[in-house]
C-alpha atoms as a PDB file:
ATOM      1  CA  UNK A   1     138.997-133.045  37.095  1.00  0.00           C
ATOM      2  CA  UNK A   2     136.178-130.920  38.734  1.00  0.00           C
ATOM      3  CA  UNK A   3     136.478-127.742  36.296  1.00  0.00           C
ATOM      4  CA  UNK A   4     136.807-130.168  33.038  1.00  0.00           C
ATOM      5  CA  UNK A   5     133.762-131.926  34.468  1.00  0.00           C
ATOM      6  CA  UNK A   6     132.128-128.232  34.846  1.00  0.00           C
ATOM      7  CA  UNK A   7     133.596-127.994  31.303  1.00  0.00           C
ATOM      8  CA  UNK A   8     132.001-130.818  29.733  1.00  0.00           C
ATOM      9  CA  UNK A   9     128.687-129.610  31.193  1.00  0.00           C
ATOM     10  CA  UNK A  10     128.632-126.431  30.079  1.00  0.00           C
ATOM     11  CA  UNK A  11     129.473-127.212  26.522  1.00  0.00           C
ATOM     12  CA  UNK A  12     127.031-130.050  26.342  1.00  0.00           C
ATOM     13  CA  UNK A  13     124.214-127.456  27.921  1.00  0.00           C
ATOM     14  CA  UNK A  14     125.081-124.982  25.531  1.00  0.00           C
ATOM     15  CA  UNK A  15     125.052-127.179  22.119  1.00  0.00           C
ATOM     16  CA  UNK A  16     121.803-128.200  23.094  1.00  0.00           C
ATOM     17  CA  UNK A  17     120.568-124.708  22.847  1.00  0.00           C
ATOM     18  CA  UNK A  18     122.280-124.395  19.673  1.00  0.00           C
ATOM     19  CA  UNK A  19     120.424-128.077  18.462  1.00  0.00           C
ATOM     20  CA  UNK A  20     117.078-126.650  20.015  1.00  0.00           C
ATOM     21  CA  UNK A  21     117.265-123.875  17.280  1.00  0.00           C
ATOM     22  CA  UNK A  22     117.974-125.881  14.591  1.00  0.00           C
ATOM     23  CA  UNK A  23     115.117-128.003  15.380  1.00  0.00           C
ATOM     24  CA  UNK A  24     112.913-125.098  16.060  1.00  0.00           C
ATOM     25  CA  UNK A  25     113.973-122.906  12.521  1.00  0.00           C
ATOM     26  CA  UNK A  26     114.241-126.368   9.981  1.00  0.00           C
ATOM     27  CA  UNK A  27     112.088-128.687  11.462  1.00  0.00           C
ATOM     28  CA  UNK A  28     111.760-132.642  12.146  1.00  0.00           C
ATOM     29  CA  UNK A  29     114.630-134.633  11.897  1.00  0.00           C
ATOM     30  CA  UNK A  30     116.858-133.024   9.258  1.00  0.00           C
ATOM     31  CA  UNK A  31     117.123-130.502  12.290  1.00  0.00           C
ATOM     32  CA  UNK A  32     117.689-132.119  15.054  1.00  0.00           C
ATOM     33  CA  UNK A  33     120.787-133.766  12.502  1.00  0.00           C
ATOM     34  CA  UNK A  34     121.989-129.987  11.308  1.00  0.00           C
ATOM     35  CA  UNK A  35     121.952-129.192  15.029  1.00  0.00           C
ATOM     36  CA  UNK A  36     124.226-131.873  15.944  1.00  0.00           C
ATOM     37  CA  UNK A  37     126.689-131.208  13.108  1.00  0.00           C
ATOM     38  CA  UNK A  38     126.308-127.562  13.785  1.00  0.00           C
ATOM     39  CA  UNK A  39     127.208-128.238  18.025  1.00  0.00           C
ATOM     40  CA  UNK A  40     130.148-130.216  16.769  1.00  0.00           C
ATOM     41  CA  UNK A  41     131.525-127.736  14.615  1.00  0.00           C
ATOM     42  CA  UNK A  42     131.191-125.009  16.978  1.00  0.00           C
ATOM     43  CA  UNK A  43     132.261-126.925  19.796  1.00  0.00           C
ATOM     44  CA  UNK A  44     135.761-127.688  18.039  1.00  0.00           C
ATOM     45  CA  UNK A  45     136.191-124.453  16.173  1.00  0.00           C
ATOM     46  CA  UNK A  46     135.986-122.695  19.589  1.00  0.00           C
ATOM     47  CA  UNK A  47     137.728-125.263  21.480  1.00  0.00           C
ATOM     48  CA  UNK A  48     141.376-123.902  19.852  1.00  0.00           C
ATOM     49  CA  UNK A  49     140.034-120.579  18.642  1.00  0.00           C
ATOM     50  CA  UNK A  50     137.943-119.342  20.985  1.00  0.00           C
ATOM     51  CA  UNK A  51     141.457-117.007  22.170  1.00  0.00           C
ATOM     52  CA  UNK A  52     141.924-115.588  18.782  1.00  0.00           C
ATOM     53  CA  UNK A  53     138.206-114.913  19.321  1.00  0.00           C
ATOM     54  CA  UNK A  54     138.544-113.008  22.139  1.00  0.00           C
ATOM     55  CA  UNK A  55     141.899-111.154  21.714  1.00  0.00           C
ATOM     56  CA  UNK A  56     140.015-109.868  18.528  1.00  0.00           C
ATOM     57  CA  UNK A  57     136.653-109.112  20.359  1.00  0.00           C
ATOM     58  CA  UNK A  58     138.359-106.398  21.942  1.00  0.00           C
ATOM     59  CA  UNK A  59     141.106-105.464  19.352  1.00  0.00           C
ATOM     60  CA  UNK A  60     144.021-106.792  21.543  1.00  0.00           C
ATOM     61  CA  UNK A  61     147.646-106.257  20.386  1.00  0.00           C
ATOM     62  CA  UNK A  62     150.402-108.314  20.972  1.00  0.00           C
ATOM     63  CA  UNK A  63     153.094-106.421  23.477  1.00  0.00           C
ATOM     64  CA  UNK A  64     156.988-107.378  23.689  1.00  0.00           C
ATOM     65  CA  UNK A  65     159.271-107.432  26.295  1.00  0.00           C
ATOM     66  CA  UNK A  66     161.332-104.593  25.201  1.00  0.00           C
ATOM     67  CA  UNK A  67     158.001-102.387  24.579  1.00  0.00           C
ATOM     68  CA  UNK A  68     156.488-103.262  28.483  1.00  0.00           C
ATOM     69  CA  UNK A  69     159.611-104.653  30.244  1.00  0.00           C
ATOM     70  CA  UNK A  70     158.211-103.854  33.536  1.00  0.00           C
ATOM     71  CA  UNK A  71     155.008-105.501  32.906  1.00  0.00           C
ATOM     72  CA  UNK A  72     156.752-108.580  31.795  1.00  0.00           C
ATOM     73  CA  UNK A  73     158.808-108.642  34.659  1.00  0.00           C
ATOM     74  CA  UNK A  74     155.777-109.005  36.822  1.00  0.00           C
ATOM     75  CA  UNK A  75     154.620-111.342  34.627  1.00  0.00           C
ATOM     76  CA  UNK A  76     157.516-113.181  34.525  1.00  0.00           C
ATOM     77  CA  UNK A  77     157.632-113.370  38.075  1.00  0.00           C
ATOM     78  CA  UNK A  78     154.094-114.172  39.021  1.00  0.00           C
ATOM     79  CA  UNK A  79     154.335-117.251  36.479  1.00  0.00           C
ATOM     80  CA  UNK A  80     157.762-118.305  38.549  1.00  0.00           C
ATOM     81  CA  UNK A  81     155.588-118.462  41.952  1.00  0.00           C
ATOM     82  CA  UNK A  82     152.869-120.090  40.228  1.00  0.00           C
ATOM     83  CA  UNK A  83     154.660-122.627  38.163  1.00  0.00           C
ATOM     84  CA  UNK A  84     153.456-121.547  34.963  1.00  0.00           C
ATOM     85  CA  UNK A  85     154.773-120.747  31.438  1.00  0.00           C
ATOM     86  CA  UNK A  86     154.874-117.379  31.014  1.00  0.00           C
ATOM     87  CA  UNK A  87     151.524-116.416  28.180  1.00  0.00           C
ATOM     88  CA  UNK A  88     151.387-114.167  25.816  1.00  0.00           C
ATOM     89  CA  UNK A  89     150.787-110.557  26.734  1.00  0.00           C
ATOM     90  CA  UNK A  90     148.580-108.173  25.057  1.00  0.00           C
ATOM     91  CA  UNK A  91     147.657-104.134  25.947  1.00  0.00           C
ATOM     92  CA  UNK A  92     144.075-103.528  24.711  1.00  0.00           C
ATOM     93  CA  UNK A  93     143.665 -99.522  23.053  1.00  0.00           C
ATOM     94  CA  UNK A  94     141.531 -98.843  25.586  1.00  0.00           C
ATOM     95  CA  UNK A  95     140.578 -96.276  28.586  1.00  0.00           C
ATOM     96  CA  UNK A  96     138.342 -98.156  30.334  1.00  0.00           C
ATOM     97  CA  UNK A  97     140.508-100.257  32.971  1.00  0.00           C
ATOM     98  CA  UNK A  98     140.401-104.116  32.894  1.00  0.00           C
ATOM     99  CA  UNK A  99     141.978-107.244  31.926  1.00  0.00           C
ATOM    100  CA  UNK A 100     141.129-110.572  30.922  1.00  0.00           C
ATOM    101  CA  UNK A 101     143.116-113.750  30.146  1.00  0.00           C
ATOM    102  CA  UNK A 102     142.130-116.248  27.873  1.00  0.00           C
ATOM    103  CA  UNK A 103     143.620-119.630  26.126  1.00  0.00           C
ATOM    104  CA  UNK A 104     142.731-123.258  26.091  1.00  0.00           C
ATOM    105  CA  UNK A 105     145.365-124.540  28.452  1.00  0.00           C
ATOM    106  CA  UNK A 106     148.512-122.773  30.205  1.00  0.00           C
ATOM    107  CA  UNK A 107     150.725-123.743  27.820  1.00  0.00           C
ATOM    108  CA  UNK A 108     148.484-121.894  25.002  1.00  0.00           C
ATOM    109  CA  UNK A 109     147.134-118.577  27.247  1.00  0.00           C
ATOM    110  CA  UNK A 110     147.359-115.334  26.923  1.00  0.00           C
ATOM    111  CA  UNK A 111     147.131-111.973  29.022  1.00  0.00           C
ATOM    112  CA  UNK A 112     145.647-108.994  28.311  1.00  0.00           C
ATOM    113  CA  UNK A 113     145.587-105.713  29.931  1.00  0.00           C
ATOM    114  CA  UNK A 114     143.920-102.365  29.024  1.00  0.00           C
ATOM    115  CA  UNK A 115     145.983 -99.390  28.459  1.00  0.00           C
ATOM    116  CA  UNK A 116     143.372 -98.024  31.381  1.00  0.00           C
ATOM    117  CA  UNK A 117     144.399-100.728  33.750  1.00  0.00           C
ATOM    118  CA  UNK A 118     148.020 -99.310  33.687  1.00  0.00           C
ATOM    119  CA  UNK A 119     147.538 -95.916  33.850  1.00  0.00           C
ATOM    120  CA  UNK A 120     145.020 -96.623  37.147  1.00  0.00           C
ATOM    121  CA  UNK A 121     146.663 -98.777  39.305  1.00  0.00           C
ATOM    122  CA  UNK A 122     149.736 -98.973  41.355  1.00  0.00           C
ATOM    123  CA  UNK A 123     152.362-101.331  40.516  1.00  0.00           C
ATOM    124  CA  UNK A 124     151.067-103.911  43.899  1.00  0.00           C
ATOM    125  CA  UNK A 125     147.359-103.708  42.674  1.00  0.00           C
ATOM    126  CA  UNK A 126     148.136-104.482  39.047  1.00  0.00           C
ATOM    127  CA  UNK A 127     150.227-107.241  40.555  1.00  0.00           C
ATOM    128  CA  UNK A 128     147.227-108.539  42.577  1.00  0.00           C
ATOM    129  CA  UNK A 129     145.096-108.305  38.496  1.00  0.00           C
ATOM    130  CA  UNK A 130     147.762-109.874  36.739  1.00  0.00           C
ATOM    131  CA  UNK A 131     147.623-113.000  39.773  1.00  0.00           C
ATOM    132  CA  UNK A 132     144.054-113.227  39.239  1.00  0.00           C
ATOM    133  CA  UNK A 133     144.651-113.887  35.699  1.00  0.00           C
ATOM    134  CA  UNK A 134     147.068-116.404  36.070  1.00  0.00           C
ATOM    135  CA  UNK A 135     145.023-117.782  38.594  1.00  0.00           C
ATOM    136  CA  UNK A 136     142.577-118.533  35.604  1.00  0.00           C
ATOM    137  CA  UNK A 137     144.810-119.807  33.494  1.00  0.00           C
ATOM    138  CA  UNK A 138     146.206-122.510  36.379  1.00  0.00           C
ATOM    139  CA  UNK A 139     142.592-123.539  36.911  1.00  0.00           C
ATOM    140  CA  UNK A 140     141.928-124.002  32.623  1.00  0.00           C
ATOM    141  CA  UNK A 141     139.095-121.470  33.615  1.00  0.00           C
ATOM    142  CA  UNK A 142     139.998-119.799  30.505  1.00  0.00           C
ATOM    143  CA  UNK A 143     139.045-122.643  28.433  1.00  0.00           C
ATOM    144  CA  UNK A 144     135.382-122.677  29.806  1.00  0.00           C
ATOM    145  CA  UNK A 145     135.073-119.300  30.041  1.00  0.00           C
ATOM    146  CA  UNK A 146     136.025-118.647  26.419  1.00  0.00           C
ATOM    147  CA  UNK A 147     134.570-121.343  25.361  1.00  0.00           C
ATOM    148  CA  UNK A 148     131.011-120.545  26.610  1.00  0.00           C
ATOM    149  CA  UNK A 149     132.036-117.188  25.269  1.00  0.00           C
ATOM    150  CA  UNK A 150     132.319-118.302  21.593  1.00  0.00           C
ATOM    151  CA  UNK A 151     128.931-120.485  21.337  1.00  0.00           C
ATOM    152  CA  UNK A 152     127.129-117.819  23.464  1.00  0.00           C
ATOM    153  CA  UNK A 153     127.917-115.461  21.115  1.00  0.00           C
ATOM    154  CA  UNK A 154     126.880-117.929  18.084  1.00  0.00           C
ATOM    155  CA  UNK A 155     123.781-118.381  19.731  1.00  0.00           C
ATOM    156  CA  UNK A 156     123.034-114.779  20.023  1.00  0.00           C
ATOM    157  CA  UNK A 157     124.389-114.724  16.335  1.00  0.00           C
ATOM    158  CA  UNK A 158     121.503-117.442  14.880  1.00  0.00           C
ATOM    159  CA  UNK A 159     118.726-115.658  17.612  1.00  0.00           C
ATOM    160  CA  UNK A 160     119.038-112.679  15.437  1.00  0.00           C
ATOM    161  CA  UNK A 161     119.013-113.862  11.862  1.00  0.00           C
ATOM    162  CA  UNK A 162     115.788-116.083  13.391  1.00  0.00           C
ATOM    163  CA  UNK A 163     114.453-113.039  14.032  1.00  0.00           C
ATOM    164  CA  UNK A 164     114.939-111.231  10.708  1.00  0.00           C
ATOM    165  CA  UNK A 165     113.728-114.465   9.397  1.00  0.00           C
ATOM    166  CA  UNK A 166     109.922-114.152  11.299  1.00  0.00           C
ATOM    167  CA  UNK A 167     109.484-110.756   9.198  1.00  0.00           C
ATOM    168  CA  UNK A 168     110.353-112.250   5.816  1.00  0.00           C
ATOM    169  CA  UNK A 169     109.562-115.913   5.607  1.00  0.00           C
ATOM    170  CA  UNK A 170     106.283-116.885   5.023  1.00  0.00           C
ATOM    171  CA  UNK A 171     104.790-119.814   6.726  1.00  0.00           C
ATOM    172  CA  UNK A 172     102.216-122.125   5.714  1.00  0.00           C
ATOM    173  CA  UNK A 173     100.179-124.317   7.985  1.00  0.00           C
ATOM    174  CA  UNK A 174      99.968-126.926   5.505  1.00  0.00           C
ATOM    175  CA  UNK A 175     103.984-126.835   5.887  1.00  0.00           C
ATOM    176  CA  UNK A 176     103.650-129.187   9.244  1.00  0.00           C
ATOM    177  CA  UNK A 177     106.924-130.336   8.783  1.00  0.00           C
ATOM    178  CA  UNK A 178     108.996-126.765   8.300  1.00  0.00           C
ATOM    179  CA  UNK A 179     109.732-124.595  10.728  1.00  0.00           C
ATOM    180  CA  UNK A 180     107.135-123.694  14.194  1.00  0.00           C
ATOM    181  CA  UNK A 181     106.808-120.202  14.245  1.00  0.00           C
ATOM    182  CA  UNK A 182     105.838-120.425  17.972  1.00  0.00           C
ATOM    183  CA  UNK A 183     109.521-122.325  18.433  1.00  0.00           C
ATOM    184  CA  UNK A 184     111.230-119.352  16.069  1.00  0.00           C
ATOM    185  CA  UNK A 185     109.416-116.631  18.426  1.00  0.00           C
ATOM    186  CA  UNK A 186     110.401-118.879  21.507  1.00  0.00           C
ATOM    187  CA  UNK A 187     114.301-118.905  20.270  1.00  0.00           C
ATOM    188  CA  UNK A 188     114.670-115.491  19.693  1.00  0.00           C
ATOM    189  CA  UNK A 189     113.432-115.135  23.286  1.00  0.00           C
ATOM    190  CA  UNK A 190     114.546-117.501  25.103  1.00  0.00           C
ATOM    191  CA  UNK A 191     117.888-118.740  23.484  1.00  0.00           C
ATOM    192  CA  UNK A 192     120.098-115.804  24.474  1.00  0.00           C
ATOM    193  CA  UNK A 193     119.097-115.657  27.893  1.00  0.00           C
ATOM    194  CA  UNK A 194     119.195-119.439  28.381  1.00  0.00           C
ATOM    195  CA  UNK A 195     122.873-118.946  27.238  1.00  0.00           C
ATOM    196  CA  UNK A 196     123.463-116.248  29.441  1.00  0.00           C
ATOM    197  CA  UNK A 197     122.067-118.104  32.954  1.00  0.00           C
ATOM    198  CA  UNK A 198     124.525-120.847  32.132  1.00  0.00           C
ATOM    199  CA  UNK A 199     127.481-118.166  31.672  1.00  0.00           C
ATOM    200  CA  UNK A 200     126.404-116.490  34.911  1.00  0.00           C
ATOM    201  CA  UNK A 201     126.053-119.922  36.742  1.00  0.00           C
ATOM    202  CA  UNK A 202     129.665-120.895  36.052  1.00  0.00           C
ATOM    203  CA  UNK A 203     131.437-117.522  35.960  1.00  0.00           C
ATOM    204  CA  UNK A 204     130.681-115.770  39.269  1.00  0.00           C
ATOM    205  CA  UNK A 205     131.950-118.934  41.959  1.00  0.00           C
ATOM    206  CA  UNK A 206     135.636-119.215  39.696  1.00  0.00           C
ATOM    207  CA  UNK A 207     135.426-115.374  40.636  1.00  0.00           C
ATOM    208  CA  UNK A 208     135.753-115.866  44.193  1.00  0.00           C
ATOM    209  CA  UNK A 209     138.615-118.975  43.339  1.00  0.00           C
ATOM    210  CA  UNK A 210     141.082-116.399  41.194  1.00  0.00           C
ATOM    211  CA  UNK A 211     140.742-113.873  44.032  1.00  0.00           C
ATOM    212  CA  UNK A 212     141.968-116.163  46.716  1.00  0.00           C
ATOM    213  CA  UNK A 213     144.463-117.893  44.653  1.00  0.00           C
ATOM    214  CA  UNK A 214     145.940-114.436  43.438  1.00  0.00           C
ATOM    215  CA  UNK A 215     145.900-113.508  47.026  1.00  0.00           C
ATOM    216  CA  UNK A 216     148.107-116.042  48.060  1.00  0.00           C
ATOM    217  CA  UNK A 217     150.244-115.909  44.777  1.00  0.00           C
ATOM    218  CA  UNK A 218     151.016-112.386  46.074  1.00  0.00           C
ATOM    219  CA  UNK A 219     150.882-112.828  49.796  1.00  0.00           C
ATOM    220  CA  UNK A 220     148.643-109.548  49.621  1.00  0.00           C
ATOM    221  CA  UNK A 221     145.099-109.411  49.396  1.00  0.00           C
ATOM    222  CA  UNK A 222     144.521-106.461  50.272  1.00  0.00           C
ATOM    223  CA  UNK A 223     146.467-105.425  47.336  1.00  0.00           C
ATOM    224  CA  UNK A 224     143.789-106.802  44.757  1.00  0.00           C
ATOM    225  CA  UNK A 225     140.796-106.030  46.886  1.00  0.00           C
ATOM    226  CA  UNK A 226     141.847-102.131  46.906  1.00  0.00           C
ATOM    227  CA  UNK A 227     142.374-102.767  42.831  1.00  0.00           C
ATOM    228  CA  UNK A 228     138.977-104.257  42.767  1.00  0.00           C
ATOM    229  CA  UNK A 229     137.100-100.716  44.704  1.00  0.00           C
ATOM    230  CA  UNK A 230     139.338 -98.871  42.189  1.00  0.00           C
ATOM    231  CA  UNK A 231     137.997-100.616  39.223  1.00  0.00           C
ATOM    232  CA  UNK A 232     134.080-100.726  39.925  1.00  0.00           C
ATOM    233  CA  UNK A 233     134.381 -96.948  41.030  1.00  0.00           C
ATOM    234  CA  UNK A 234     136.147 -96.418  37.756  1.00  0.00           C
ATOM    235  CA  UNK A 235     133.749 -98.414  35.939  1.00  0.00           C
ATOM    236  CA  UNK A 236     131.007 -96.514  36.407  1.00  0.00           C
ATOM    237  CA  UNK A 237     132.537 -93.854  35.053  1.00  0.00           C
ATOM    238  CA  UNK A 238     134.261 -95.193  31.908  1.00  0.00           C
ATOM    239  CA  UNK A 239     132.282 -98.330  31.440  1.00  0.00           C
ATOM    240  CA  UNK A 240     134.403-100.565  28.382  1.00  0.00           C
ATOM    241  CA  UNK A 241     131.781-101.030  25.215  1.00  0.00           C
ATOM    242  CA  UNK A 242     132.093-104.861  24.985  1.00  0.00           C
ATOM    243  CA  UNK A 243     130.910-108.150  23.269  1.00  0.00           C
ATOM    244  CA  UNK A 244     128.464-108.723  26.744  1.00  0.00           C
ATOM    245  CA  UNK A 245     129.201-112.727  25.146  1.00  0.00           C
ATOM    246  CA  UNK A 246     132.844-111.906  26.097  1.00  0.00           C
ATOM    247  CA  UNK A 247     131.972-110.262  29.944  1.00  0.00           C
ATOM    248  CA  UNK A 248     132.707-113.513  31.910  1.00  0.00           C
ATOM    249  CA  UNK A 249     136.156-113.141  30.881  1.00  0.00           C
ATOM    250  CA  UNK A 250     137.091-109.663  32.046  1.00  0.00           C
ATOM    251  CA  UNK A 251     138.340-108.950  35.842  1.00  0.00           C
ATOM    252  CA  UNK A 252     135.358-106.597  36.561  1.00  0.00           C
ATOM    253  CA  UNK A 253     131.745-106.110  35.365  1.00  0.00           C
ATOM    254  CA  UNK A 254     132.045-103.448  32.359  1.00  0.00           C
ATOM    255  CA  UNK A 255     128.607-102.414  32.680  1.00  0.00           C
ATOM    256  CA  UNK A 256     129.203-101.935  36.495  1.00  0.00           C
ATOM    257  CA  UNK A 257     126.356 -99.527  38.144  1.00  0.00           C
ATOM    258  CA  UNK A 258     124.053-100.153  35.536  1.00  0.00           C
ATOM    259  CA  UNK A 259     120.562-101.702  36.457  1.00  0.00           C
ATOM    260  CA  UNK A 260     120.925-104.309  33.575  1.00  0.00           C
ATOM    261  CA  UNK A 261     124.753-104.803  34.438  1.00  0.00           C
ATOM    262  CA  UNK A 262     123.976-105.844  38.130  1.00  0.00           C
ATOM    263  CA  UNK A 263     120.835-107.903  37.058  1.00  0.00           C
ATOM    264  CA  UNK A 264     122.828-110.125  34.511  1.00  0.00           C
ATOM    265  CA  UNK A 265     125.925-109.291  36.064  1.00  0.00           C
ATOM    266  CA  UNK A 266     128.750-112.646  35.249  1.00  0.00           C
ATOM    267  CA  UNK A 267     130.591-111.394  38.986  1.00  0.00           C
ATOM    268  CA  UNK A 268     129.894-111.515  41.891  1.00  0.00           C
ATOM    269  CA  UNK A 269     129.232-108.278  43.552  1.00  0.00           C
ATOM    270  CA  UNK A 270     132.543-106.291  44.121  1.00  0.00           C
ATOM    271  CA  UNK A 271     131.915-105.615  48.008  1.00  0.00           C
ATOM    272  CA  UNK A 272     131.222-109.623  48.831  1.00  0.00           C
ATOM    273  CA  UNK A 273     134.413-109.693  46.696  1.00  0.00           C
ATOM    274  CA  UNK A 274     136.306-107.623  48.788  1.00  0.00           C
ATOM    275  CA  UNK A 275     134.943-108.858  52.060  1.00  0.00           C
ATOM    276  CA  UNK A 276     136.048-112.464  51.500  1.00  0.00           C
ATOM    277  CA  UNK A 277     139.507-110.748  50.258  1.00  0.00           C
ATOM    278  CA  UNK A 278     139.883-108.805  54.088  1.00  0.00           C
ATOM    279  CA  UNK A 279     138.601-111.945  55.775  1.00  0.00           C
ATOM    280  CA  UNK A 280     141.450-114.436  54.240  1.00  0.00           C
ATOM    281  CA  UNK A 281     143.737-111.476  54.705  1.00  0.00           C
ATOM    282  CA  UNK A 282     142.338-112.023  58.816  1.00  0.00           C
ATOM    283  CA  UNK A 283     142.863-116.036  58.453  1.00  0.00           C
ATOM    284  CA  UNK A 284     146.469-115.409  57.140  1.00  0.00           C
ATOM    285  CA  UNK A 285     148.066-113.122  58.927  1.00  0.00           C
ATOM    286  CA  UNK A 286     151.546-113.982  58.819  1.00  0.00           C
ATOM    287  CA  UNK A 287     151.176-113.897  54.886  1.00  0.00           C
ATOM    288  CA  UNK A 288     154.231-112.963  53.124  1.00  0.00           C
ATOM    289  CA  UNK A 289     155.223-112.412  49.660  1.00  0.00           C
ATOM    290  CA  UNK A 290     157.394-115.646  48.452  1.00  0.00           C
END
């Protein structure tokens, strides 16, 4: 109830942004109206495509069994403890190490995993990743998450043709009730980053949530905290060239180490991370692996 609550919140913050710039570019009532119908649309177009979205955001490809057995046995495994269906999989043809998972409910999720994430880690540390992802998908993060994803990125999307449209559209102060060029200026400002404080407001406390609940889905946490150091130091090296409307999802910052990539980072820093990894490890330590 809490996180569909947290759902509901985010999507009605974010479709007011999106009717905001409808009022601001057409003007009056006609766009307060367009903004509406353009909310709704977006709102249920993302609601049960907002995975496709994603999967293709970062060129994900579908992975049988027989091509990763192992990784499905984990998989397979993890999803027993947790008392989950088992998602889809997907390997992303990437370097850069990560993983995401994504879906509007358990029984429609999926899993994705870079080809970077399984050459890096160890088979317990990709264990701990693959539990923080399910961890996601037991919570229906993945809805939000992808979700805000989606109209994020459409509000980006309309803050940029705004923009083209200051250079090329005329405007007429006798035209009172067009469009406010002060509002257009203000959207192309303001909209994105209003988009991306509500992202960043949601996304970094479910952080801390998965880690814990993958910790005790694996009975080792420091498992995933070691996969977590791994990752950020790996990071900086090989950051992965993403959607940033897409970021929330992924395990780890992308743009990890850079001064922009801390400052509108969508996770919590990876040391506080780790710390309150080590300190349940502390509070449980009879832990074993069920």
């Amino acid at each position: 109830m809490r996180n569909q609550f947290k759902t509901a919140a985010l999507l009605a913050l974010l479709s007011g942004i999106l009717i905001s710039i409808s009022y601001w570019v057409i003007g009056g009532s006609t766009g307060v109206i367009v903004g509406i119908a353009l909310a709704a649309i977006t709102n249920l177009f993302s609601w049960y495509q907002s995975d496709k979205i994603a999967l293709a955001a970062y060129r994900a490809q579908p992975v049988s069994p027989q091509e990763a057995p192992e990784l499905y046995q984990m998989l397979e495994r993890l999803c027993q403890r947790a008392n989950l269906p088992v998602p889809r999989l997907y390997i992303v043809p990437t370097q850069a190490p990560n993983a995401f998972a994504t879906g509007r409910d358990p029984e429609h999720a999926a899993v994705a995993v870079t080809e970077g994430i399984l050459n890096l880690l160890p088979e317990d540390e990709l264990e701990g990743v693959i539990a923080h992802e399910l961890t996601h998908v037991a919570n229906r993060d993945t809805l939000t998450q992808a979700v805000a994803a989606t109209i994020a990125g459409a509000i980006s999307f309309l803050a940029q043709i705004v923009s083209y449209s200051l250079w090329y559209t005329p405007y007429s102060r006798d035209n009172r009730n067009g469009p406010n060029p002060l509002g257009l200026l203000l959207t192309v400002i303001l909209a994105p980053i209003a988009a991306t404080v509500i992202q960043l407001a949601i996304s970094r406390t479910r952080e801390f949530s998965a880690d814990a609940g993958a910790a005790k889905l694996t009975g080792n946490p420091r498992a995933l905290a070691r996969a977590l150091q791994r990752l950020e130091l790996t990071a900086r090296q090989m950051p992965l060239q993403a959607n940033p409307a897409f970021e929330p999802l992924l395990i780890t910052n992308p743009l990890s180490g850079q001064f922009l990539g801390n400052l509108f980072s969508s996770h919590p820093p990876t040391e506080a991370r780790v710390e309150a990894l080590l300190r349940l490890e502390q509070q449980l330590p009879t832990m074993q692996r069920v």
